[in-house]
C-alpha atoms as a PDB file:
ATOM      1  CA  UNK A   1     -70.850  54.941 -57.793  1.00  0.00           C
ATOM      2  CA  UNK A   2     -72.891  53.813 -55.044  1.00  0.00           C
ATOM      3  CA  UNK A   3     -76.665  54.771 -54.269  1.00  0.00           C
ATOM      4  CA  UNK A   4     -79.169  54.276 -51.570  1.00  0.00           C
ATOM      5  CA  UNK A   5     -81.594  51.735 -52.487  1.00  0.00           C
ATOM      6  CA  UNK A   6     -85.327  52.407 -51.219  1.00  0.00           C
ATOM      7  CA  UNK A   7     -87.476  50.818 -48.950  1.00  0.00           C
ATOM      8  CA  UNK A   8     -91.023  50.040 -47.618  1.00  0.00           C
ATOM      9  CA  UNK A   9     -91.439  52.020 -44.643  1.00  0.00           C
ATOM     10  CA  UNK A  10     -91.862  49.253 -42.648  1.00  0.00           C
ATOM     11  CA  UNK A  11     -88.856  47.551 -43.450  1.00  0.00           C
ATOM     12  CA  UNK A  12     -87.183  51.537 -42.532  1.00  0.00           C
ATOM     13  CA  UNK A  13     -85.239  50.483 -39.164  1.00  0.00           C
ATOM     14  CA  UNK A  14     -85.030  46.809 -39.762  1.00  0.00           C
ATOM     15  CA  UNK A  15     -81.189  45.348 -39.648  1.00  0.00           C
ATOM     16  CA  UNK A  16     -80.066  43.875 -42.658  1.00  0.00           C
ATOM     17  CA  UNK A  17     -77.436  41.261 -42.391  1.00  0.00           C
ATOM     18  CA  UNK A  18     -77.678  39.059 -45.855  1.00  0.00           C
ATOM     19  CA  UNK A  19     -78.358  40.540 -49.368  1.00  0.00           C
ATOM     20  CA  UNK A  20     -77.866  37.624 -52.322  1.00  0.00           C
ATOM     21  CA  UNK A  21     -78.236  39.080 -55.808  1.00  0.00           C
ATOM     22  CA  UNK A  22     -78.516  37.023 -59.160  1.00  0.00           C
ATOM     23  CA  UNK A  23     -77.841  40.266 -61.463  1.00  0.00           C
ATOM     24  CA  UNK A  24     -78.356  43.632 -61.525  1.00  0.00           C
ATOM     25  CA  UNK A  25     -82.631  44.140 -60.992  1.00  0.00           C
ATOM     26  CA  UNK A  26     -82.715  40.519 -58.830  1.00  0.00           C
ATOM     27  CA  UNK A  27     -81.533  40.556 -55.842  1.00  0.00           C
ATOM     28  CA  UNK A  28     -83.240  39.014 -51.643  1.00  0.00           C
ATOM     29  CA  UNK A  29     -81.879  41.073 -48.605  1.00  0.00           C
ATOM     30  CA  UNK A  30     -82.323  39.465 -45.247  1.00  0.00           C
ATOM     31  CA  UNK A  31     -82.474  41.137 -41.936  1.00  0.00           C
ATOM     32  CA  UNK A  32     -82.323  39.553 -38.626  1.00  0.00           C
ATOM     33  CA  UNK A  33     -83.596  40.534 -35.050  1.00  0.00           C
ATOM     34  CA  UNK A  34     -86.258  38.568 -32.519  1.00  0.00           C
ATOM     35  CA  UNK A  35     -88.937  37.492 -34.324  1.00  0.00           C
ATOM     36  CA  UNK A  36     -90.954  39.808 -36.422  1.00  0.00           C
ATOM     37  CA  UNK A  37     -87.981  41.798 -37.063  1.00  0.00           C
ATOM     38  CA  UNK A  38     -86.294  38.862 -39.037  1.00  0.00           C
ATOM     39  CA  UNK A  39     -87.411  39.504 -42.537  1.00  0.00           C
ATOM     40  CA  UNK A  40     -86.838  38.588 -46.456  1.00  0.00           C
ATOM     41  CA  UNK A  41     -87.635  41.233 -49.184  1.00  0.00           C
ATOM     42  CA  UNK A  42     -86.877  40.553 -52.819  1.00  0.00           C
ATOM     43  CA  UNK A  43     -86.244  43.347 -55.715  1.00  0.00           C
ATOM     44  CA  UNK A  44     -86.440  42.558 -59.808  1.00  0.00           C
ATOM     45  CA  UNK A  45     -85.530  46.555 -60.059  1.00  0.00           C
ATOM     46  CA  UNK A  46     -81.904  46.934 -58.772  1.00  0.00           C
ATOM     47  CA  UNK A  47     -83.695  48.052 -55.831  1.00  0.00           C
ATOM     48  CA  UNK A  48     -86.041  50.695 -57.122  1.00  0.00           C
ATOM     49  CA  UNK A  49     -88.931  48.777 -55.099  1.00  0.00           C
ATOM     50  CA  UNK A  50     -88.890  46.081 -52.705  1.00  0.00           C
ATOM     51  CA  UNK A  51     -91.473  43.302 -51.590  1.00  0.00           C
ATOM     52  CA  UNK A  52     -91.861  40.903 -48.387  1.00  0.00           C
ATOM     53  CA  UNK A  53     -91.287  37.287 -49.309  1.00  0.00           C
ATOM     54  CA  UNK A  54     -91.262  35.960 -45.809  1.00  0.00           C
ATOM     55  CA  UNK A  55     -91.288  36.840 -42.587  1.00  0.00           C
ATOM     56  CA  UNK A  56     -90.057  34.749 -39.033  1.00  0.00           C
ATOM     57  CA  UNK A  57     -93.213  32.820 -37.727  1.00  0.00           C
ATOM     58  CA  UNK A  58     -91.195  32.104 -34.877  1.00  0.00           C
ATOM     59  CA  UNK A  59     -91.875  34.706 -31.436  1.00  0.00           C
ATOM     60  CA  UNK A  60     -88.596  33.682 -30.504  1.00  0.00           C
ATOM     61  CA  UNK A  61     -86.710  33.347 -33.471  1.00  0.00           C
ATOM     62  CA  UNK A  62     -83.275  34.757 -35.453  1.00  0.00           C
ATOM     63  CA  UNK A  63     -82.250  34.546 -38.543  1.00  0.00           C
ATOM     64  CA  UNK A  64     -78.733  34.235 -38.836  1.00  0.00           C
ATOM     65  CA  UNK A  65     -77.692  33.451 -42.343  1.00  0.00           C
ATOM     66  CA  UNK A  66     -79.153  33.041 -46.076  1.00  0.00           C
ATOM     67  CA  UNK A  67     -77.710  31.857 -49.633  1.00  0.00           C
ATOM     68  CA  UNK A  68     -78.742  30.053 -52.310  1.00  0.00           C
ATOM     69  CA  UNK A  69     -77.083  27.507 -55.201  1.00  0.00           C
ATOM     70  CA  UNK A  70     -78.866  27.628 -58.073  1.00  0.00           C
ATOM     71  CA  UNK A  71     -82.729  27.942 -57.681  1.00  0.00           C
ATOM     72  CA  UNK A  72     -82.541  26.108 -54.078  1.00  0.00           C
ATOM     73  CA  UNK A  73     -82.534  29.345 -51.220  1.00  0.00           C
ATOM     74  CA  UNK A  74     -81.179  28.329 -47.719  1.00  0.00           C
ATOM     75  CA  UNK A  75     -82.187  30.083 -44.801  1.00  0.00           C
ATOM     76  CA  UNK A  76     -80.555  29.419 -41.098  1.00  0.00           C
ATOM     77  CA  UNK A  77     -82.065  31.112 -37.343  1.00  0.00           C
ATOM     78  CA  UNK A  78     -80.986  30.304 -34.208  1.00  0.00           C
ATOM     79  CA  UNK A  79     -82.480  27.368 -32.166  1.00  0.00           C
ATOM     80  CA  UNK A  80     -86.615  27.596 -31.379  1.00  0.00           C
ATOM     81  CA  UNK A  81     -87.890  24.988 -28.883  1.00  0.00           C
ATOM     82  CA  UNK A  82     -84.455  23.572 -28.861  1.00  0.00           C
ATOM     83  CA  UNK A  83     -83.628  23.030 -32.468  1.00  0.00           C
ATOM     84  CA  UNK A  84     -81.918  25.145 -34.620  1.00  0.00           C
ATOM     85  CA  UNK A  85     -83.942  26.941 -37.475  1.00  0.00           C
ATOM     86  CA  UNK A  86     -83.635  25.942 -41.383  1.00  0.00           C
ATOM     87  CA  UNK A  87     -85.911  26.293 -44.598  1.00  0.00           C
ATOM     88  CA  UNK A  88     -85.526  25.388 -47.530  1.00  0.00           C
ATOM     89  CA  UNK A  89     -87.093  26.705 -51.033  1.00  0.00           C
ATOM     90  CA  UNK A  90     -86.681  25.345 -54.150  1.00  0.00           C
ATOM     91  CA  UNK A  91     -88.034  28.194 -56.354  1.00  0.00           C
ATOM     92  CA  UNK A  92     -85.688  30.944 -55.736  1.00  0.00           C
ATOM     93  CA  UNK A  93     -86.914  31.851 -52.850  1.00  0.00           C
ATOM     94  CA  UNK A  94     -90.912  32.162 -53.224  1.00  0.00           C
ATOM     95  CA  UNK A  95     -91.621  29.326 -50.990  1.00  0.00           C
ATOM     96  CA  UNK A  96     -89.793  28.565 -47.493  1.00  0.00           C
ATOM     97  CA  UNK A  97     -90.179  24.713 -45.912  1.00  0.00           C
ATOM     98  CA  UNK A  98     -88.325  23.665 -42.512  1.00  0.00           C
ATOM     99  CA  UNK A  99     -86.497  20.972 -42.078  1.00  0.00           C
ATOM    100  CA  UNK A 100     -87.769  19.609 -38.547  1.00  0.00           C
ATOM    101  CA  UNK A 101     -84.911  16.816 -38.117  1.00  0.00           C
ATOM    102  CA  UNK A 102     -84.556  15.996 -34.430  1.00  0.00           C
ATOM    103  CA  UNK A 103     -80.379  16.004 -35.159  1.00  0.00           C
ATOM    104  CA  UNK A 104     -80.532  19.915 -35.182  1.00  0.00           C
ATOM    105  CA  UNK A 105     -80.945  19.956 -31.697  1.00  0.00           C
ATOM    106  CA  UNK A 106     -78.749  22.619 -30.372  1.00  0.00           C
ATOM    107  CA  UNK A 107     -76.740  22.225 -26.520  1.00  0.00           C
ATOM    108  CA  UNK A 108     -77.937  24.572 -23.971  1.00  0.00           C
ATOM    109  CA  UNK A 109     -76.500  27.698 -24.855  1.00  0.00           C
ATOM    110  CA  UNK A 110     -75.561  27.379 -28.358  1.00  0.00           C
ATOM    111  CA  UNK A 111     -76.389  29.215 -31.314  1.00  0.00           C
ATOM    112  CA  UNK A 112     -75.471  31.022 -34.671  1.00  0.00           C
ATOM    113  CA  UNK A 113     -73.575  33.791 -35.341  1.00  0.00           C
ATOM    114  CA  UNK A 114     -74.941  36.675 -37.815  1.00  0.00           C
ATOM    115  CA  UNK A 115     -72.219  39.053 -37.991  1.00  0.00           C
ATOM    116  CA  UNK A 116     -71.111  38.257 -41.558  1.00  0.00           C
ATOM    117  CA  UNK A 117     -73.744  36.385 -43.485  1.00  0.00           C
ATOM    118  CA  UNK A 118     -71.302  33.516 -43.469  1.00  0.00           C
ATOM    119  CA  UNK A 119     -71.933  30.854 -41.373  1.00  0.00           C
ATOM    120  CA  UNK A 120     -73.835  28.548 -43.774  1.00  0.00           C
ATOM    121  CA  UNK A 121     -72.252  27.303 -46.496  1.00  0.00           C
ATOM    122  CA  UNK A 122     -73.637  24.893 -49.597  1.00  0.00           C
ATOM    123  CA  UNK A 123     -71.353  22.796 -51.466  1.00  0.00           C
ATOM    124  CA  UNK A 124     -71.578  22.488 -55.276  1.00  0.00           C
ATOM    125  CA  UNK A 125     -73.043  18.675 -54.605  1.00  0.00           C
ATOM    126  CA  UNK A 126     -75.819  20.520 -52.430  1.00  0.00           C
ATOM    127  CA  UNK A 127     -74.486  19.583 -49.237  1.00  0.00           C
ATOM    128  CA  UNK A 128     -74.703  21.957 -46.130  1.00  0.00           C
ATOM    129  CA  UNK A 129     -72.754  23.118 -43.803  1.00  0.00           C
ATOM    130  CA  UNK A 130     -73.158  25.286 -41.192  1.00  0.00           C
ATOM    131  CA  UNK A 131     -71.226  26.806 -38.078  1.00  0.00           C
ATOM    132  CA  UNK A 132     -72.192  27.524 -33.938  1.00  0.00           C
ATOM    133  CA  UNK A 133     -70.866  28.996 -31.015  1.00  0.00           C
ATOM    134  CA  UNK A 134     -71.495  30.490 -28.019  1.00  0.00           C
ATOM    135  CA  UNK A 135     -71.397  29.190 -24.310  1.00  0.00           C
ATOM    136  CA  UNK A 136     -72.429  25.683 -25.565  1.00  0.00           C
ATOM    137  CA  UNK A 137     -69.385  25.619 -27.637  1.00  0.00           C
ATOM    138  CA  UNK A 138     -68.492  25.500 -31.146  1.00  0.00           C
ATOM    139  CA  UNK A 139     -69.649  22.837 -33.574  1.00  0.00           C
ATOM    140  CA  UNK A 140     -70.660  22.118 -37.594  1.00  0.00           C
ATOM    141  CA  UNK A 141     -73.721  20.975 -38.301  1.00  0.00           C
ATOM    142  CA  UNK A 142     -73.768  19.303 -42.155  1.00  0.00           C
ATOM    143  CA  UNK A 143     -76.470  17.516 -43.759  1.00  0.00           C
ATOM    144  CA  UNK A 144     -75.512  14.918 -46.432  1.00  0.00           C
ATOM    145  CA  UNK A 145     -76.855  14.000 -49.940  1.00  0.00           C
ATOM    146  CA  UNK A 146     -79.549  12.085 -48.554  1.00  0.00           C
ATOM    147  CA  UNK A 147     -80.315  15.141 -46.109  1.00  0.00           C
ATOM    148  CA  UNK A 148     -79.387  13.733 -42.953  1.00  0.00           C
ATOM    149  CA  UNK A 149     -77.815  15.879 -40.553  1.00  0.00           C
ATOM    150  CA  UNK A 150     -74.600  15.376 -38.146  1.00  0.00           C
ATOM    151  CA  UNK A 151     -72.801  17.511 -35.967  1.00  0.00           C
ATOM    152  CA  UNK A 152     -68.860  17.697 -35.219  1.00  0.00           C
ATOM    153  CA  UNK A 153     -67.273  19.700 -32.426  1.00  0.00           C
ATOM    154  CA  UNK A 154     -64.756  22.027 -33.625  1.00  0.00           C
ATOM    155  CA  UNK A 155     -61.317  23.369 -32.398  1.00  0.00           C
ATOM    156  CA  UNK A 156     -62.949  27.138 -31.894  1.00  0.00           C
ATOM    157  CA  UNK A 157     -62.654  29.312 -28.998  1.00  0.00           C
ATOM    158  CA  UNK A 158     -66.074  28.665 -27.321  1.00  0.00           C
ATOM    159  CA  UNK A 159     -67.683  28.560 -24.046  1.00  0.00           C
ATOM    160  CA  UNK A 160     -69.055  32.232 -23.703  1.00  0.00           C
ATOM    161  CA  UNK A 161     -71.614  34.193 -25.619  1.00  0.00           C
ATOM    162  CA  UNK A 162     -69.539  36.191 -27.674  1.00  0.00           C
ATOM    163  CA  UNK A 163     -67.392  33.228 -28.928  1.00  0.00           C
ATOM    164  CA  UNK A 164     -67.720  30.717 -30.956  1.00  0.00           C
ATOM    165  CA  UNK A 165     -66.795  29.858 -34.964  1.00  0.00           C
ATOM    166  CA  UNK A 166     -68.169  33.071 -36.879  1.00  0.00           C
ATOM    167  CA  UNK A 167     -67.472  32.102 -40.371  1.00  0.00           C
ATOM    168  CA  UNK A 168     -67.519  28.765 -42.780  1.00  0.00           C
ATOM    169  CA  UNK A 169     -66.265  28.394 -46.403  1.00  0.00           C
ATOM    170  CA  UNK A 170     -64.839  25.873 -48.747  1.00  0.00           C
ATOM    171  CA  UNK A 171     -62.795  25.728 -51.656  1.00  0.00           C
ATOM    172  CA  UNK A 172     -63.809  22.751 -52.927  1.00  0.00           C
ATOM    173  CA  UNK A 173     -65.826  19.549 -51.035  1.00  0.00           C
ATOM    174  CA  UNK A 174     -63.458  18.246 -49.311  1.00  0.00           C
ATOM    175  CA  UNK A 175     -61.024  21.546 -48.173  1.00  0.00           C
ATOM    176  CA  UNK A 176     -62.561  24.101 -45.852  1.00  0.00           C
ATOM    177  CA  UNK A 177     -61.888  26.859 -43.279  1.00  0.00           C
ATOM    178  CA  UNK A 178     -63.343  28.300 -40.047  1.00  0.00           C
ATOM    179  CA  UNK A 179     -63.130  31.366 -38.374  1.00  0.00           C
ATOM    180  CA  UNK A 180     -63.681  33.036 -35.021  1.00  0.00           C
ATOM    181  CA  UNK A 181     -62.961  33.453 -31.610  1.00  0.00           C
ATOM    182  CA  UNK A 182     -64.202  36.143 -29.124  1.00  0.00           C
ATOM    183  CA  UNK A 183     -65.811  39.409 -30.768  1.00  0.00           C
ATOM    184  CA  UNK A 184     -65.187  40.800 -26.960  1.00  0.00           C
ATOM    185  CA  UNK A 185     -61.433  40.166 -27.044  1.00  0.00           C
ATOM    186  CA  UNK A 186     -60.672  41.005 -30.735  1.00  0.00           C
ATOM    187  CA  UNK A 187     -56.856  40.737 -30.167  1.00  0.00           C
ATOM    188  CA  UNK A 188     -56.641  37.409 -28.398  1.00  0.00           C
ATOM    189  CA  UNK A 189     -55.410  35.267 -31.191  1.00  0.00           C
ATOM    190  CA  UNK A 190     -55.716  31.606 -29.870  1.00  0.00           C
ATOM    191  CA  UNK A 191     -58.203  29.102 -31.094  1.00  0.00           C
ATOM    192  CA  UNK A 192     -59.381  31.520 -34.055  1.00  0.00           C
ATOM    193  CA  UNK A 193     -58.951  28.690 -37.009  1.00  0.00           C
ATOM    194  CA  UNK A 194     -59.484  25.669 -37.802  1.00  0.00           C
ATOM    195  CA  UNK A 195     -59.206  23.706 -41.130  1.00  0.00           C
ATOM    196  CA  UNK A 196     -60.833  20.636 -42.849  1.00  0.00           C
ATOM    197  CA  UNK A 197     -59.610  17.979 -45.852  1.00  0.00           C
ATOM    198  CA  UNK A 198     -62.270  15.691 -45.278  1.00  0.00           C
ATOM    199  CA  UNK A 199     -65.482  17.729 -46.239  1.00  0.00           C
ATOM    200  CA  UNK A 200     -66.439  18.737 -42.713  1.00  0.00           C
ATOM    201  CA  UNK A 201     -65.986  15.275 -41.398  1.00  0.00           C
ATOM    202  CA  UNK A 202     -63.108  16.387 -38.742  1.00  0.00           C
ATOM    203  CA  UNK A 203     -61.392  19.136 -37.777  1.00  0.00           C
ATOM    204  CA  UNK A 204     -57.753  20.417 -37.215  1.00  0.00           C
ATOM    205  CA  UNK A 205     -57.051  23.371 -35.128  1.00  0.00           C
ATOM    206  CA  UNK A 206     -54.310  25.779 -37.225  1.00  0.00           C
ATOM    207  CA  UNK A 207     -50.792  25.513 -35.863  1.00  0.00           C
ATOM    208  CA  UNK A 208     -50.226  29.348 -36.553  1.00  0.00           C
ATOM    209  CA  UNK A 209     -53.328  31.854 -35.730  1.00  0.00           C
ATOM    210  CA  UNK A 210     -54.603  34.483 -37.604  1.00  0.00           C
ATOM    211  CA  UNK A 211     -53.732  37.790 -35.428  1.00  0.00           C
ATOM    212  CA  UNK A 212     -57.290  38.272 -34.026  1.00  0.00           C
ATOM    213  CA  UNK A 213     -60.709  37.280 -33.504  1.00  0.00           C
ATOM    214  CA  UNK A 214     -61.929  36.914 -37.272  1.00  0.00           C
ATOM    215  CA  UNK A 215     -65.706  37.279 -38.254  1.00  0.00           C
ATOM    216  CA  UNK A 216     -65.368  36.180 -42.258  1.00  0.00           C
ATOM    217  CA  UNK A 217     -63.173  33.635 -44.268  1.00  0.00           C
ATOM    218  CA  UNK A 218     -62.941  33.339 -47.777  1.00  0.00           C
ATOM    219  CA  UNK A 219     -61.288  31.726 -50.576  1.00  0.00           C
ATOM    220  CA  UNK A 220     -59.307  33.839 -53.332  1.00  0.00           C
ATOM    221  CA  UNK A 221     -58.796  32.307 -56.538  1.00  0.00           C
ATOM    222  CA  UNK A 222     -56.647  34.839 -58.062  1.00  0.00           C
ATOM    223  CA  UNK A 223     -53.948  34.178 -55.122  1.00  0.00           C
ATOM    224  CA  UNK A 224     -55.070  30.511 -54.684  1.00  0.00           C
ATOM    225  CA  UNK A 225     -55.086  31.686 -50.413  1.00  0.00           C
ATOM    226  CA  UNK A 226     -57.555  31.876 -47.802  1.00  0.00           C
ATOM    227  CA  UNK A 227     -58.154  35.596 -46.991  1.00  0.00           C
ATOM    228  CA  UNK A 228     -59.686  36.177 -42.819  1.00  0.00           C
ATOM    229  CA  UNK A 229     -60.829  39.578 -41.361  1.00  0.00           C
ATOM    230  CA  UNK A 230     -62.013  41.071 -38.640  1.00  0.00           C
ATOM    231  CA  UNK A 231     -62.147  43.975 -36.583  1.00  0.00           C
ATOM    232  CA  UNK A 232     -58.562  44.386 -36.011  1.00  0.00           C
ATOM    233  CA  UNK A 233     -57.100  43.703 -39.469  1.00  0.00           C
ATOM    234  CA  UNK A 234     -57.134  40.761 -41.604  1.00  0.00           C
ATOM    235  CA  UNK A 235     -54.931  37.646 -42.223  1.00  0.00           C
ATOM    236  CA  UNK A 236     -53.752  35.406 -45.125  1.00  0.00           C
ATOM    237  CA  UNK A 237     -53.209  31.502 -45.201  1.00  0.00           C
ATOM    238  CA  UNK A 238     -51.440  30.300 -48.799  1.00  0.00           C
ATOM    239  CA  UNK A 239     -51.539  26.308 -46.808  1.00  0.00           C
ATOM    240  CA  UNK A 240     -54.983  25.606 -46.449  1.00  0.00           C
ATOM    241  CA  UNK A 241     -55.541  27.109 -43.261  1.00  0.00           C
ATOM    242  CA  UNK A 242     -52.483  25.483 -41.125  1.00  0.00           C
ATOM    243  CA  UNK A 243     -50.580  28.419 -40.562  1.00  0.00           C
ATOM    244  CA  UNK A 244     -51.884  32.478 -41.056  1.00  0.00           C
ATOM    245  CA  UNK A 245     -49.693  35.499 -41.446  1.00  0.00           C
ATOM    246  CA  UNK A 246     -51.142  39.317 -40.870  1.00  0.00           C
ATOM    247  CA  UNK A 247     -51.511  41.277 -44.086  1.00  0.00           C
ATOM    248  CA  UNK A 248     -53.175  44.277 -42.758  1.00  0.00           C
ATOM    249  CA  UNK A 249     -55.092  46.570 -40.754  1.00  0.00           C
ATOM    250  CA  UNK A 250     -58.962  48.008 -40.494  1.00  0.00           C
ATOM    251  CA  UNK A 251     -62.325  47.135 -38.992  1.00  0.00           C
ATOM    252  CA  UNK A 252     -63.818  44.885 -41.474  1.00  0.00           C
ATOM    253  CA  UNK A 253     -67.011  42.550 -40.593  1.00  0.00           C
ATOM    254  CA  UNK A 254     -67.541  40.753 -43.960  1.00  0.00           C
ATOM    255  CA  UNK A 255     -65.900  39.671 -46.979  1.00  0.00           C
ATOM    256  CA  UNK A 256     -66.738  38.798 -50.189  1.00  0.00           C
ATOM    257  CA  UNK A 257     -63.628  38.089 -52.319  1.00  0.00           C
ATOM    258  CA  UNK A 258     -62.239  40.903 -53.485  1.00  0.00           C
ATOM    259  CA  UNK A 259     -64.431  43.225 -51.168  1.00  0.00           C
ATOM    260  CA  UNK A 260     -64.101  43.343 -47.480  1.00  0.00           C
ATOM    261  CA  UNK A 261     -66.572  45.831 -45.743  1.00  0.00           C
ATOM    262  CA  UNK A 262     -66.451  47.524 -42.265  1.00  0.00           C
ATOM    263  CA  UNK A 263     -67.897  49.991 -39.828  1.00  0.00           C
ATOM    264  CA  UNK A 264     -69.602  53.618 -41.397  1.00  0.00           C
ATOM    265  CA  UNK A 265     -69.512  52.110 -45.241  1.00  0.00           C
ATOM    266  CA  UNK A 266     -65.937  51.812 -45.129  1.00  0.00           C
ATOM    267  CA  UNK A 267     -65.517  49.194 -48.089  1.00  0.00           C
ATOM    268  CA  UNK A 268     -62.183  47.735 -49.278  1.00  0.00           C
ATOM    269  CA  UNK A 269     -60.459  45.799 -51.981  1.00  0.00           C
ATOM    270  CA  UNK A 270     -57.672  43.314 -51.842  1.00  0.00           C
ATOM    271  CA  UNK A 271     -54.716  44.186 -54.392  1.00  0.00           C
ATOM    272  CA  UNK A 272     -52.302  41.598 -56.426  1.00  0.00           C
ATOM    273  CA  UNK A 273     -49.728  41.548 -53.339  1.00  0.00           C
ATOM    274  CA  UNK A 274     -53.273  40.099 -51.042  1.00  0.00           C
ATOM    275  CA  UNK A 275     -53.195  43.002 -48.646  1.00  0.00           C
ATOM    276  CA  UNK A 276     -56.299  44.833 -48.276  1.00  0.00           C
ATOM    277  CA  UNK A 277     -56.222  48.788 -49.478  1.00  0.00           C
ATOM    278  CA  UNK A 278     -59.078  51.090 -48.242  1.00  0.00           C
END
């Protein structure tokens, strides 16, 4: 059974695109919009009350993405001044600090995608990872152990603002998936995966599509396959992410292995035979 958390009035018409939880009473939510309106609120009640941790100090700012490994909380915005936006805490989320590097200079026109909560990924090593698009193109930006960062053009359909890579995730370090294409076209399949063996290094574009523009990627276990959705169905890849074959229908946005959520609170499951099932 579901039920509607509750929430400070001000926090009433804010959009919420991250929630990370660590049980059932500790959970952050994280919305994004243009400055101001890109919050972080933090329950210890399975959402009986909520408090503001942090709010964007950036006019121009957008959050795009947040997750944490372990105590460390990552937090990723689109580019202020030029440079995309991380922080960093290191107490489970009580304390933010940027990361100023000059290497997380975006190109005109580029930026993050928040339409799953998925686009930043952290290895088990601590290692980060995360993905852009838009009419600058499509790239990964991943910072090392020693926390410098790089940034590797990808094999994504890019170049306008609607597309770009939407989604990162990896199985492992070294084998890892991305996901996209153009949220305006959701049917035009080309350029909507790529894969990596390398642990971001380089990038192969997939030799066989998933059947769409895809918003989330994720990495099933239980049928040891990479499961992609978006909002015209969703697609399965049992080779690492070379080749994709359709395995269902439906408007989903995000996944989270075995859930896949869409439009209205539509929320969905994905049975033994990998096919999603409303």
């Amino acid at each position: 059974m579901w039920q509607k958390c509750k929430l400070p009035p001000a926090a009433m018409k804010l959009d919420f695109r991250a929630v990370f939880a660590w049980d059932a009473n500790h959970a952050q939510a994280m919305s994004s919009g243009t400055g101001s309106a890109s919050q972080l609120y933090e329950t210890t009640d399975g959402g009986a009350s909520w408090h503001l941790l942090f709010e964007n100090p950036d006019h121009d700012g957008f959050w795009d993405a947040l997750t944490f490994r372990g105590k460390s909380g990552f937090l990723l915005g689109d580019p202020v001044n030029g440079r995309f936006v991380f922080y960093q805490s290191d107490d489970l989320g009580q304390h933010w600090h940027r990361d100023d590097s000059p290497n997380l200079a975006a190109a005109n026109g580029e930026g993050v995608f928040a339409a799953s909560n998925s686009s930043l990924v952290v290895l088990p090593d601590s290692e980060v990872l995360f993905a852009t698009g838009g009419v600058g193109g499509a790239r990964v930006f991943h910072r090392d152990k020693s926390r410098r960062w790089s940034a590797t053009k990808v094999p994504i359909a890019a170049g306008t603002e609607g597309s770009g890579i939407f989604s990162i995730a990896f199985r492992d370090n070294a084998h890892g998936v991305t996901v996209g294409g153009d949220y305006k076209q959701p049917a035009k399949a080309a350029n909507t995966a790529a894969w990596t063996s390398d642990g971001g290094a380089t990038w192969q574009s997939a030799t066989n599509f998933p059947s769409g523009y895809r918003s989330s990627v994720a990495w099933s276990q239980e049928s040891r396959a990479w499961i992609a959705v978006g909002t015209n169905g969703s697609d399965i890849s049992r080779d690492d992410g070379h080749t994709w074959k359709r395995i269902g229908a439906g408007d989903w946005n995000a996944l989270s292995v075995p859930w896949a959520a869409g439009e209205k609170g539509l929320i969905a499951s994905l049975d033994t035979a990998s096919r999603l099932l409303r």
